[in-house]
N, C-alpha and C. Protein backbone atom coordinates (compact mmCIF):
# COMPACT_ATOMS: atom_id res chain seq x y z
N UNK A 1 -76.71 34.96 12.05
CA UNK A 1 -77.02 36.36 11.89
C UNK A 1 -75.93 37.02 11.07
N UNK A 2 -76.38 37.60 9.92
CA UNK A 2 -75.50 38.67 9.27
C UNK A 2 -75.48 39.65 10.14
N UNK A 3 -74.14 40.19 9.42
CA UNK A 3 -73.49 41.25 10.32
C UNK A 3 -74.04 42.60 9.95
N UNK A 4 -74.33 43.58 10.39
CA UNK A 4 -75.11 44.75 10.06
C UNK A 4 -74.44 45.77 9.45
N UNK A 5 -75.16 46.70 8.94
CA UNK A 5 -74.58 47.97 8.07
C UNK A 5 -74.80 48.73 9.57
N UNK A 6 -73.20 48.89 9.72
CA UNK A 6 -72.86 50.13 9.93
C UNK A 6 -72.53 51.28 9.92
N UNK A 7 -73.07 52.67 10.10
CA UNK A 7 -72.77 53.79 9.81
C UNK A 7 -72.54 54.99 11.08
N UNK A 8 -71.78 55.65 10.90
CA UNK A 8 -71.38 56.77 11.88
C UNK A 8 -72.47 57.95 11.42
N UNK A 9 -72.80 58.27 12.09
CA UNK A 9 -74.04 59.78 11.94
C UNK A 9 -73.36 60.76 12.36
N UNK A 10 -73.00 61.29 11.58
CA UNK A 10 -72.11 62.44 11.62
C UNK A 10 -72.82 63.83 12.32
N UNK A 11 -73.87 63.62 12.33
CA UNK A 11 -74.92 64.83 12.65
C UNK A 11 -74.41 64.87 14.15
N UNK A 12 -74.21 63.63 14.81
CA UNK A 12 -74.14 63.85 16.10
C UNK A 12 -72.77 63.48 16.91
N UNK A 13 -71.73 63.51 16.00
CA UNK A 13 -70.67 62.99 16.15
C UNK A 13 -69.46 63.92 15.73
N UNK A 14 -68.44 64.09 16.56
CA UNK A 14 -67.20 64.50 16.88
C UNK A 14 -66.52 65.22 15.36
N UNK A 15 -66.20 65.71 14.74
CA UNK A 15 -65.38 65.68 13.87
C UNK A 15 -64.23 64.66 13.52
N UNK A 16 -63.88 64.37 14.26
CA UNK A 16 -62.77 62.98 14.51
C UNK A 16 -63.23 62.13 14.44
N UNK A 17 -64.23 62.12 15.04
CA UNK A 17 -65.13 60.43 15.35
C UNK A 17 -65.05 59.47 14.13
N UNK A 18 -64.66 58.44 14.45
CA UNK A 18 -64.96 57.14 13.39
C UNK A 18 -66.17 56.33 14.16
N UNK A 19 -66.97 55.19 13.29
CA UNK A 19 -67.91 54.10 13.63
C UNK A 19 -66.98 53.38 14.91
N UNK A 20 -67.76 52.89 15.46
CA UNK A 20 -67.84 51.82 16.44
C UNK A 20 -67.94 50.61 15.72
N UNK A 21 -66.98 50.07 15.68
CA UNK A 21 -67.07 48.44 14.81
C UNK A 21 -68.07 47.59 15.74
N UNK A 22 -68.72 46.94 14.63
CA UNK A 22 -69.77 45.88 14.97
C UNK A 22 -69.23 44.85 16.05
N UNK A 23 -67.77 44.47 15.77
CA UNK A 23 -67.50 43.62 17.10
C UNK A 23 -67.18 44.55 18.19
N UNK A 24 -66.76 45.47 18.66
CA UNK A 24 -66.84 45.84 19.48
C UNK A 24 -68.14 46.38 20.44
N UNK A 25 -69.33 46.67 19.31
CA UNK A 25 -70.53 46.85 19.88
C UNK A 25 -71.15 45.19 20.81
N UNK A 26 -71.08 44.43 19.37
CA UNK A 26 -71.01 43.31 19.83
C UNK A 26 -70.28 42.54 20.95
N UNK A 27 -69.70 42.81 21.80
CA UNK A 27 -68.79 42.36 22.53
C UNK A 27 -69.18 43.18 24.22
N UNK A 28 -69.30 44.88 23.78
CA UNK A 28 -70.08 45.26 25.15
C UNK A 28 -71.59 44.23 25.43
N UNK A 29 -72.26 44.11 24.41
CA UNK A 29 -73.43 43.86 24.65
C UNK A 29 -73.37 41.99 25.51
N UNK A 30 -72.07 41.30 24.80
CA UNK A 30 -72.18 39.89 25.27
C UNK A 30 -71.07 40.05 26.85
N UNK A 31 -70.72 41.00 26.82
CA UNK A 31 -69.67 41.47 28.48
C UNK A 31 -70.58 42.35 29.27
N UNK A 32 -72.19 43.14 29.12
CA UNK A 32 -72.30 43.53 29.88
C UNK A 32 -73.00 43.03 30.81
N UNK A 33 -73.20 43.29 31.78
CA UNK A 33 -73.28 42.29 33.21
C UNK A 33 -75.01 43.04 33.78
N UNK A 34 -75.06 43.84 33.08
CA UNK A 34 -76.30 45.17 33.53
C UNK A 34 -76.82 45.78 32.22
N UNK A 35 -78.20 45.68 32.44
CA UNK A 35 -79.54 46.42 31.20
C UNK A 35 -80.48 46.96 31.73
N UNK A 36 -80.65 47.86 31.14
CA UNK A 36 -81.96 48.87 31.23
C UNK A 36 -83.06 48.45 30.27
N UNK A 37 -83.80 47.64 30.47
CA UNK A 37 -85.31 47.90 29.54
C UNK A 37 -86.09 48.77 30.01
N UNK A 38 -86.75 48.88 28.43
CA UNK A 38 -87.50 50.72 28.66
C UNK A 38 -89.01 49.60 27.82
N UNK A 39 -89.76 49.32 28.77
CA UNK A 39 -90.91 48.96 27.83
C UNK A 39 -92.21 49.75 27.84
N UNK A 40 -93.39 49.49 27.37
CA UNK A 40 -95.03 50.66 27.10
C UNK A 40 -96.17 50.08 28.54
N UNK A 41 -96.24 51.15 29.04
CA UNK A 41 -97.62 50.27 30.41
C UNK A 41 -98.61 50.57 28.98
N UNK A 42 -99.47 50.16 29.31
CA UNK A 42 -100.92 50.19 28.17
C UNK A 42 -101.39 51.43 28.49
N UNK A 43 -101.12 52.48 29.15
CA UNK A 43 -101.79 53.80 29.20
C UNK A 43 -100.69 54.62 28.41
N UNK A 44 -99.89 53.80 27.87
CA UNK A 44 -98.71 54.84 27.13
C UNK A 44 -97.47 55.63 27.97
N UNK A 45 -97.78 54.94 29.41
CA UNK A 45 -96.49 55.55 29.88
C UNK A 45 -95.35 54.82 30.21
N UNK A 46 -93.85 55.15 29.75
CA UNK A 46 -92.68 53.96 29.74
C UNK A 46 -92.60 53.17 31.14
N UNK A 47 -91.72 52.07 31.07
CA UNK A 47 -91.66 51.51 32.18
C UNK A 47 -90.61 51.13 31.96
N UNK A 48 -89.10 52.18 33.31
CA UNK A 48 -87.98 51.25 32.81
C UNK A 48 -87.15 50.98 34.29
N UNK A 49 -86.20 49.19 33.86
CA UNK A 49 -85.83 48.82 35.16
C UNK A 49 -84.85 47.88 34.63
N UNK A 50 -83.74 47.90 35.77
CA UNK A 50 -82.70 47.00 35.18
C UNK A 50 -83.20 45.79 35.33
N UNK A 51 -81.75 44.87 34.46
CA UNK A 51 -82.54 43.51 34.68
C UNK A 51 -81.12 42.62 34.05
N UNK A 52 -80.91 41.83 34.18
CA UNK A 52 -79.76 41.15 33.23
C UNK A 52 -80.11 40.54 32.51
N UNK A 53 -79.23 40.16 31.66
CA UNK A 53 -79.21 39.82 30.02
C UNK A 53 -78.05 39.02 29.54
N UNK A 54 -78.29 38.24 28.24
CA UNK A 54 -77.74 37.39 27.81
C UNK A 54 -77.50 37.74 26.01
N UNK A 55 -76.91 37.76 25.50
CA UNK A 55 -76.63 37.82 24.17
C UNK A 55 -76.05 36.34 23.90
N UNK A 56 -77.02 35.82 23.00
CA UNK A 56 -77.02 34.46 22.59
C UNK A 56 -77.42 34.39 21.08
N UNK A 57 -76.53 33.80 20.40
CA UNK A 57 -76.98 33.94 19.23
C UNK A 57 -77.22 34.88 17.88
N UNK A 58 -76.85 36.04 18.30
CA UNK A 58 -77.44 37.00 17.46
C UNK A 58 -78.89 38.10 18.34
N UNK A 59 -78.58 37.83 18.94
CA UNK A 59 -79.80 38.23 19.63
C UNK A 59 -79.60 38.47 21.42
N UNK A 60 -80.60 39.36 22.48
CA UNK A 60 -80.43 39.41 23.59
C UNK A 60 -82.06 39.10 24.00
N UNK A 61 -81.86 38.14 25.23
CA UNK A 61 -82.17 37.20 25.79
C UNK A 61 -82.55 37.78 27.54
N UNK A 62 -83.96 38.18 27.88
CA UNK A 62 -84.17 38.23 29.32
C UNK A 62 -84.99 37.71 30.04
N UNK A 63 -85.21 37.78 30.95
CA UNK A 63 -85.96 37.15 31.88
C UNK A 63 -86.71 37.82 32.77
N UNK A 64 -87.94 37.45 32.93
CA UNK A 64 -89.43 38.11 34.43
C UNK A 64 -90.38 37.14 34.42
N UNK A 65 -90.60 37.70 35.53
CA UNK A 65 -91.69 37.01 36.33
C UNK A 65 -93.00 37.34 35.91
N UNK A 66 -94.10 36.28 35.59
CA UNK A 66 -95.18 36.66 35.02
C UNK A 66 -96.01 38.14 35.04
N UNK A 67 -95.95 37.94 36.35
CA UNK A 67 -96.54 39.30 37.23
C UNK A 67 -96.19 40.84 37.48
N UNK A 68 -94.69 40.41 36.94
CA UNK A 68 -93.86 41.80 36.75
C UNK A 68 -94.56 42.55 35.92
N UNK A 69 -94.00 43.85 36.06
CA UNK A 69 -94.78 44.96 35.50
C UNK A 69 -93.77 44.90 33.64
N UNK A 70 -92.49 44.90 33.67
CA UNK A 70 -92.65 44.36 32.11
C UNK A 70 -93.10 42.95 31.53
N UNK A 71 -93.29 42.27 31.79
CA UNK A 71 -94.08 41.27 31.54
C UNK A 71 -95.56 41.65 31.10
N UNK A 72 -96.63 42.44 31.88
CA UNK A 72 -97.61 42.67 32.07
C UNK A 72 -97.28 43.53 30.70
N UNK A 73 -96.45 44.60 31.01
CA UNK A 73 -96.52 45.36 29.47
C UNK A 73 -96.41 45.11 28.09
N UNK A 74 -95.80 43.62 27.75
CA UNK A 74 -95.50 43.15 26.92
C UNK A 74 -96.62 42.60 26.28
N UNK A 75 -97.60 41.93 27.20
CA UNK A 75 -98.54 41.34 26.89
C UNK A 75 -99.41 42.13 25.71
N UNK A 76 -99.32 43.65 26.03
CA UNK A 76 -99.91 44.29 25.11
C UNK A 76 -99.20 45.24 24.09
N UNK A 77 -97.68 45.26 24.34
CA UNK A 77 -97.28 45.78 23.56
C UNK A 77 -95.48 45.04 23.42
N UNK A 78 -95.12 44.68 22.49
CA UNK A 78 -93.48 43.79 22.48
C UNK A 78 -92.49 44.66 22.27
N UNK A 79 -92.95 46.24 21.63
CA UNK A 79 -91.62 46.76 21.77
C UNK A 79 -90.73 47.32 22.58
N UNK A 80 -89.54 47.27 22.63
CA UNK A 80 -88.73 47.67 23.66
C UNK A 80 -87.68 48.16 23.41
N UNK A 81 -86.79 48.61 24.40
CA UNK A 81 -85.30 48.81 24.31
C UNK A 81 -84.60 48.37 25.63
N UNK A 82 -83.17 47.99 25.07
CA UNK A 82 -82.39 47.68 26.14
C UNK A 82 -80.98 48.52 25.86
N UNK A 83 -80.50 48.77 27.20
CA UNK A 83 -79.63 49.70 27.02
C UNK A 83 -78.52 48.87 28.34
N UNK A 84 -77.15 49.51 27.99
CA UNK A 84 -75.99 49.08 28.73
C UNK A 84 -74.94 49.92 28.23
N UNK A 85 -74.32 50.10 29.37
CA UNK A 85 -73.25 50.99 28.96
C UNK A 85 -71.86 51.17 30.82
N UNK A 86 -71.48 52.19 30.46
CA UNK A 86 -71.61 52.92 31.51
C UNK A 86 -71.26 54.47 31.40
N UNK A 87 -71.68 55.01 33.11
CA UNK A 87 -72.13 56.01 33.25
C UNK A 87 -70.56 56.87 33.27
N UNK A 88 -69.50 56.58 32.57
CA UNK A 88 -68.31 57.68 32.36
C UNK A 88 -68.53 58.44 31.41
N UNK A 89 -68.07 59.62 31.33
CA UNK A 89 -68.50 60.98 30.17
C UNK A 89 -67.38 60.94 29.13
N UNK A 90 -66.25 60.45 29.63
CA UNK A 90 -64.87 60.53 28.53
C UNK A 90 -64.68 59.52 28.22
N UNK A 91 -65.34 58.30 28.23
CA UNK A 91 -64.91 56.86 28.36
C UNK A 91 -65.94 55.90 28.28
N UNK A 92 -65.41 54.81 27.33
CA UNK A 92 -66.66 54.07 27.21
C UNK A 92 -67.26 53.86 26.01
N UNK A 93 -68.20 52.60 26.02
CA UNK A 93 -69.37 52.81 24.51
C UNK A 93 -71.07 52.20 25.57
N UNK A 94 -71.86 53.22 25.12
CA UNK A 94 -73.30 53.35 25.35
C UNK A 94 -74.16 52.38 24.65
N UNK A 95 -74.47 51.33 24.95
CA UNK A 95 -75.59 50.75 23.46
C UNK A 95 -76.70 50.31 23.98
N UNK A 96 -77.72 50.90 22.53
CA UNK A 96 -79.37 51.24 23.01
C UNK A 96 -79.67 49.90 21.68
N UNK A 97 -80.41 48.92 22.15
CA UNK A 97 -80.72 47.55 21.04
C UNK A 97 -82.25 47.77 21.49
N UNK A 98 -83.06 48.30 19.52
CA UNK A 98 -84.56 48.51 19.49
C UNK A 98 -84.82 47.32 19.12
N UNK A 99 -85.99 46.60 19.25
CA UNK A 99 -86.89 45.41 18.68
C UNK A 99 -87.79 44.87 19.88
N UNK A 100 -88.56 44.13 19.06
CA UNK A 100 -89.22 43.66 19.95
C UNK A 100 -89.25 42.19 20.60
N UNK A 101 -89.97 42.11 22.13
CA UNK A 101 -89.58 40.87 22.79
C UNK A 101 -90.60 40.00 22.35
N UNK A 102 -90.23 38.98 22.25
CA UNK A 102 -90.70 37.69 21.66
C UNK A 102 -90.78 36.63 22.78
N UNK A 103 -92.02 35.97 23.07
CA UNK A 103 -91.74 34.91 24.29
C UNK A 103 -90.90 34.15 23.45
N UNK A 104 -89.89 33.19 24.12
CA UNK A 104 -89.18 31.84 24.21
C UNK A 104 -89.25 31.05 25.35
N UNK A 105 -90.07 29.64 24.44
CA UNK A 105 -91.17 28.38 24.92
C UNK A 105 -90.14 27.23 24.40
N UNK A 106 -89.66 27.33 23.37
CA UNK A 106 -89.00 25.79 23.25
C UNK A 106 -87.56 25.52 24.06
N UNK A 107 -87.75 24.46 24.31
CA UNK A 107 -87.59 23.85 25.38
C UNK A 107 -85.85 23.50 25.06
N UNK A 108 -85.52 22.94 23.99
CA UNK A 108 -84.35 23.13 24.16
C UNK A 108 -83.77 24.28 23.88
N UNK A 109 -83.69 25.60 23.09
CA UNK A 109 -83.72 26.70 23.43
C UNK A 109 -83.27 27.36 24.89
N UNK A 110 -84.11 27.26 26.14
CA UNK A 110 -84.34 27.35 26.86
C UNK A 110 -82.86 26.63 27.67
N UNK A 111 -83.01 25.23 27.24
CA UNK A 111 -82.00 24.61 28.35
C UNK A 111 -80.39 25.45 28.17
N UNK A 112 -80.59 25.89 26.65
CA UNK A 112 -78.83 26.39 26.34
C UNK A 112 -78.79 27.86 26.97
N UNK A 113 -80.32 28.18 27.06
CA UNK A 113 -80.02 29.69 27.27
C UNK A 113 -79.75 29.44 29.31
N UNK A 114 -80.41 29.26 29.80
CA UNK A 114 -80.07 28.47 30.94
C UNK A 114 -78.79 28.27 31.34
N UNK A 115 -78.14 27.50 30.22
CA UNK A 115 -76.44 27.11 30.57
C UNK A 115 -75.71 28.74 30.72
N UNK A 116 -76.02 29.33 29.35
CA UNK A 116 -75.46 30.58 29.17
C UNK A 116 -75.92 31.28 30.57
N UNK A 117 -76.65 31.31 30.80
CA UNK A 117 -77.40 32.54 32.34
C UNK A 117 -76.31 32.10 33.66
N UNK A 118 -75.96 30.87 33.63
CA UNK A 118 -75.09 30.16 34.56
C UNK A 118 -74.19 30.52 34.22
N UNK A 119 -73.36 30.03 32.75
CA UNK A 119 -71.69 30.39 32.06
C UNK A 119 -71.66 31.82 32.82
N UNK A 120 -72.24 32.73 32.20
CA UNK A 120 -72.00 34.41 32.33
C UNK A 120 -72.02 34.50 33.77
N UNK A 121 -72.92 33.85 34.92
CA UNK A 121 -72.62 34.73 36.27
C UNK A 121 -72.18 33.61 36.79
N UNK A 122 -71.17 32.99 36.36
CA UNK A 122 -70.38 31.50 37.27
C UNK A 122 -71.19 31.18 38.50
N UNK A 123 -72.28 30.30 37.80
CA UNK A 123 -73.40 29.72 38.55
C UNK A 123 -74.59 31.11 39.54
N UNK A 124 -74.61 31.91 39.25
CA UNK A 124 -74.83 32.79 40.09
C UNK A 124 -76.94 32.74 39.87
N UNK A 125 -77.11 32.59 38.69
CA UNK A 125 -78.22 32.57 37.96
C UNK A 125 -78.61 31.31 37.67
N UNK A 126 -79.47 30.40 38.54
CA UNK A 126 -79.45 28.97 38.01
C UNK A 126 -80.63 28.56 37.53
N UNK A 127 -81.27 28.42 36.58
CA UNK A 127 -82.44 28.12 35.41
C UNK A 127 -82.61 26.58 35.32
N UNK A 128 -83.75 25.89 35.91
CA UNK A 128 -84.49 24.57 35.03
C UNK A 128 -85.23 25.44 34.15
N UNK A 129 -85.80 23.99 33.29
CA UNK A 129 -86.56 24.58 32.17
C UNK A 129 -88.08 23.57 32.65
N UNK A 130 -88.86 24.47 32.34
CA UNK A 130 -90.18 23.76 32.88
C UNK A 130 -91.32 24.26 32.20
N UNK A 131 -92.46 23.44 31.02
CA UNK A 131 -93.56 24.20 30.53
C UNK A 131 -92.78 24.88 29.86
N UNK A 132 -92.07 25.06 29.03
CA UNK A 132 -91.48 26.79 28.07
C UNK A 132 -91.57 27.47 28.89
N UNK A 133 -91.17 27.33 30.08
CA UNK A 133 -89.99 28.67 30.79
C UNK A 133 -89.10 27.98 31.43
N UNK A 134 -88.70 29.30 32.31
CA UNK A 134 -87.52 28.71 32.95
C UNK A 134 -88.60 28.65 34.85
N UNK A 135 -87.78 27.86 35.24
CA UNK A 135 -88.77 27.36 36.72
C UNK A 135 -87.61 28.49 37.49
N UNK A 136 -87.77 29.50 38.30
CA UNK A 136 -86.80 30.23 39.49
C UNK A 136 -86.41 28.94 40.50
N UNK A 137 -85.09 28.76 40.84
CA UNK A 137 -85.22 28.30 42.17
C UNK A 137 -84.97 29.17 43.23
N UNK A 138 -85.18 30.41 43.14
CA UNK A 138 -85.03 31.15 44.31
C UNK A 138 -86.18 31.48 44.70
N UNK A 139 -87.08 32.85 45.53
CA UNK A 139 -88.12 32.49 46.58
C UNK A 139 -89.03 33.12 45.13
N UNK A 140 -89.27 33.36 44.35
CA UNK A 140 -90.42 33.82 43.52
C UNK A 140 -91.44 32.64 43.45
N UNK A 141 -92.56 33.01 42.80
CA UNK A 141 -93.95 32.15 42.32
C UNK A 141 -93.36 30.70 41.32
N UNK A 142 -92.01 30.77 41.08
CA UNK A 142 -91.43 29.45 40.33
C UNK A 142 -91.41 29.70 38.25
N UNK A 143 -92.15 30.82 38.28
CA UNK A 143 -92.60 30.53 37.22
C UNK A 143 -91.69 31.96 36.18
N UNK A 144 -91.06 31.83 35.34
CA UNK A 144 -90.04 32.91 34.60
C UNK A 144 -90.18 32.77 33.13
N UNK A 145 -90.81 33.99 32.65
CA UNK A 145 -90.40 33.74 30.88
C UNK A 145 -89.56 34.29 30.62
N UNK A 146 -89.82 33.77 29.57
CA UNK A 146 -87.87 34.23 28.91
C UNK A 146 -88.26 34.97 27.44
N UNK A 147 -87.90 35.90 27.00
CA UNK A 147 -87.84 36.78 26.24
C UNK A 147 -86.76 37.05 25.23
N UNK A 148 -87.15 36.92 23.89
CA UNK A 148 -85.71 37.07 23.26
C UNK A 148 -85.95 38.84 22.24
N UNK A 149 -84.89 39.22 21.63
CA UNK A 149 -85.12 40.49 21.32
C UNK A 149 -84.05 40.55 20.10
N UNK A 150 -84.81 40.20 18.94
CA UNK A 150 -83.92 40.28 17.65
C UNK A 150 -83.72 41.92 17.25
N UNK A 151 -82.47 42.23 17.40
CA UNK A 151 -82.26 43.86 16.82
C UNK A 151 -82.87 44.33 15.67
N UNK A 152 -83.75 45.60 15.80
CA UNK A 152 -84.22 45.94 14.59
C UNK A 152 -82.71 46.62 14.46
N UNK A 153 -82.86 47.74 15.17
CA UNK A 153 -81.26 48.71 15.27
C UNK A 153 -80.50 48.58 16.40
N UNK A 154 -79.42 49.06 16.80
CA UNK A 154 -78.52 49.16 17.85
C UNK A 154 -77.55 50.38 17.20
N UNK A 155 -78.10 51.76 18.40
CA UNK A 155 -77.10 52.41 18.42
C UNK A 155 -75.88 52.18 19.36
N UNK A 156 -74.80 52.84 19.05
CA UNK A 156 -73.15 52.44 20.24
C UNK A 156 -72.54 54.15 20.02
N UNK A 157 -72.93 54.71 21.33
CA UNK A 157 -72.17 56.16 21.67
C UNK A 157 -71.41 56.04 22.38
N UNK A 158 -70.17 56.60 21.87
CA UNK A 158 -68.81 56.39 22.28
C UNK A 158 -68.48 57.76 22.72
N UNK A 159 -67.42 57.89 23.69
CA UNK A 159 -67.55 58.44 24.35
C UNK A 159 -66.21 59.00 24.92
N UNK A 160 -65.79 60.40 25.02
CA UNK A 160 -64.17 60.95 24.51
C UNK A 160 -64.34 61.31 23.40
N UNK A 161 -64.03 60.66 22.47
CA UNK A 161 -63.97 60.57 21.29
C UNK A 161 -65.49 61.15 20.31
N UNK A 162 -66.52 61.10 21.18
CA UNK A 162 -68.17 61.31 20.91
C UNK A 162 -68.53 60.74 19.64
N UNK A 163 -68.60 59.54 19.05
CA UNK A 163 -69.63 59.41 17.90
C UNK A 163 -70.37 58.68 18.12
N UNK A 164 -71.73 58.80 17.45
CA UNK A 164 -72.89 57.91 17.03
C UNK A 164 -72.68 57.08 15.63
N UNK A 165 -73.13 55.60 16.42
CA UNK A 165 -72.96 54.44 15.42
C UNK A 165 -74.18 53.99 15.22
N UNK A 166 -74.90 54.09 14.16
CA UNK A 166 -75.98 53.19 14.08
C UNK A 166 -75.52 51.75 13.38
N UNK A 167 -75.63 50.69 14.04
CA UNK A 167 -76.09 49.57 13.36
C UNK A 167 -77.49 48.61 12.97
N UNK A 168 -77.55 48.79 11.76
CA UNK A 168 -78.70 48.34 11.11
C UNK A 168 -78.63 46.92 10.42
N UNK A 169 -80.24 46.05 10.56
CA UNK A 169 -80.74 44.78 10.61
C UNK A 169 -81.07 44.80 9.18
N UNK A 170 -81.10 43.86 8.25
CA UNK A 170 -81.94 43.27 7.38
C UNK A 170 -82.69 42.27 7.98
């Protein structure tokens, strides 16, 4: 993955404010431990709920259960957002990553993202891979897709300091 054009939007940003460098956006997003997806029910009304996440690759990486209600929403619509941050007013960077979720079925794919779900919560999250998903071993129906989410954009609001960073995809 190339690295994105970044720009500070001054419209909504501090007089002082400089950009949020791409690694540092990059770096909340692969350290944060907590996400908000915001996805579409098919009657057009949002549906949003935490969930954890993986930044692998260039990209962020989640997981549900067939039956879940984003799952169900996806089916008819892939776009989304995920958000992480935290909730301090003087402190901090905010980041909102638009695109849409994409099932991920191949299988080795799957096994690395797996390792990673383990690496990040020191075994806490433990993934076989089964059929192009991941199999739960905890009490669910067994059955988990996995979702990947190539950035169209990613804003990073920073915070004290107040600026808006857009980073943008080719």
């Amino acid at each position: 993955m190339n690295d994105p054009v970044t720009e500070l939007d001054s419209r909504f940003s501090a007089p002082a404010a400089v950009a949020a460098g791409w690694e540092e956006t990059r770096r909340t997003l692969a350290d944060a431990e907590l996400f908000w997806i915001c996805s579409v029910r098919a009657d057009g009304r949002p549906h949003l709920t935490p969930l954890v996440a993986v930044w692998f690759e260039g990209a962020l990486y989640f997981c549900t259960g067939d039956a879940e209600q984003k799952a169900v929403n996806l089916r008819g619509n892939p776009h989304v957002i995920l958000m992480t941050g935290c909730n301090r007013w003087q402190e901090g960077l905010d980041v909102v990553v638009e695109g849409n979720a994409v099932p991920v079925t191949d299988e080795a794919v799957l096994r690395s993202l797996a390792q990673a779900w383990a690496a990040k919560w020191d075994g806490q999250w433990q993934f076989q891979v089964h059929d192009g998903s991941f199999a739960d071993q905890g009490d669910g129906d067994g059955r988990v897709l996995v979702f990947k989410v190539a950035p169209a954009k990613i804003l990073a609001f920073a915070k004290g300091a107040f600026g808006q960073t857009r980073h943008s995809f080719s």
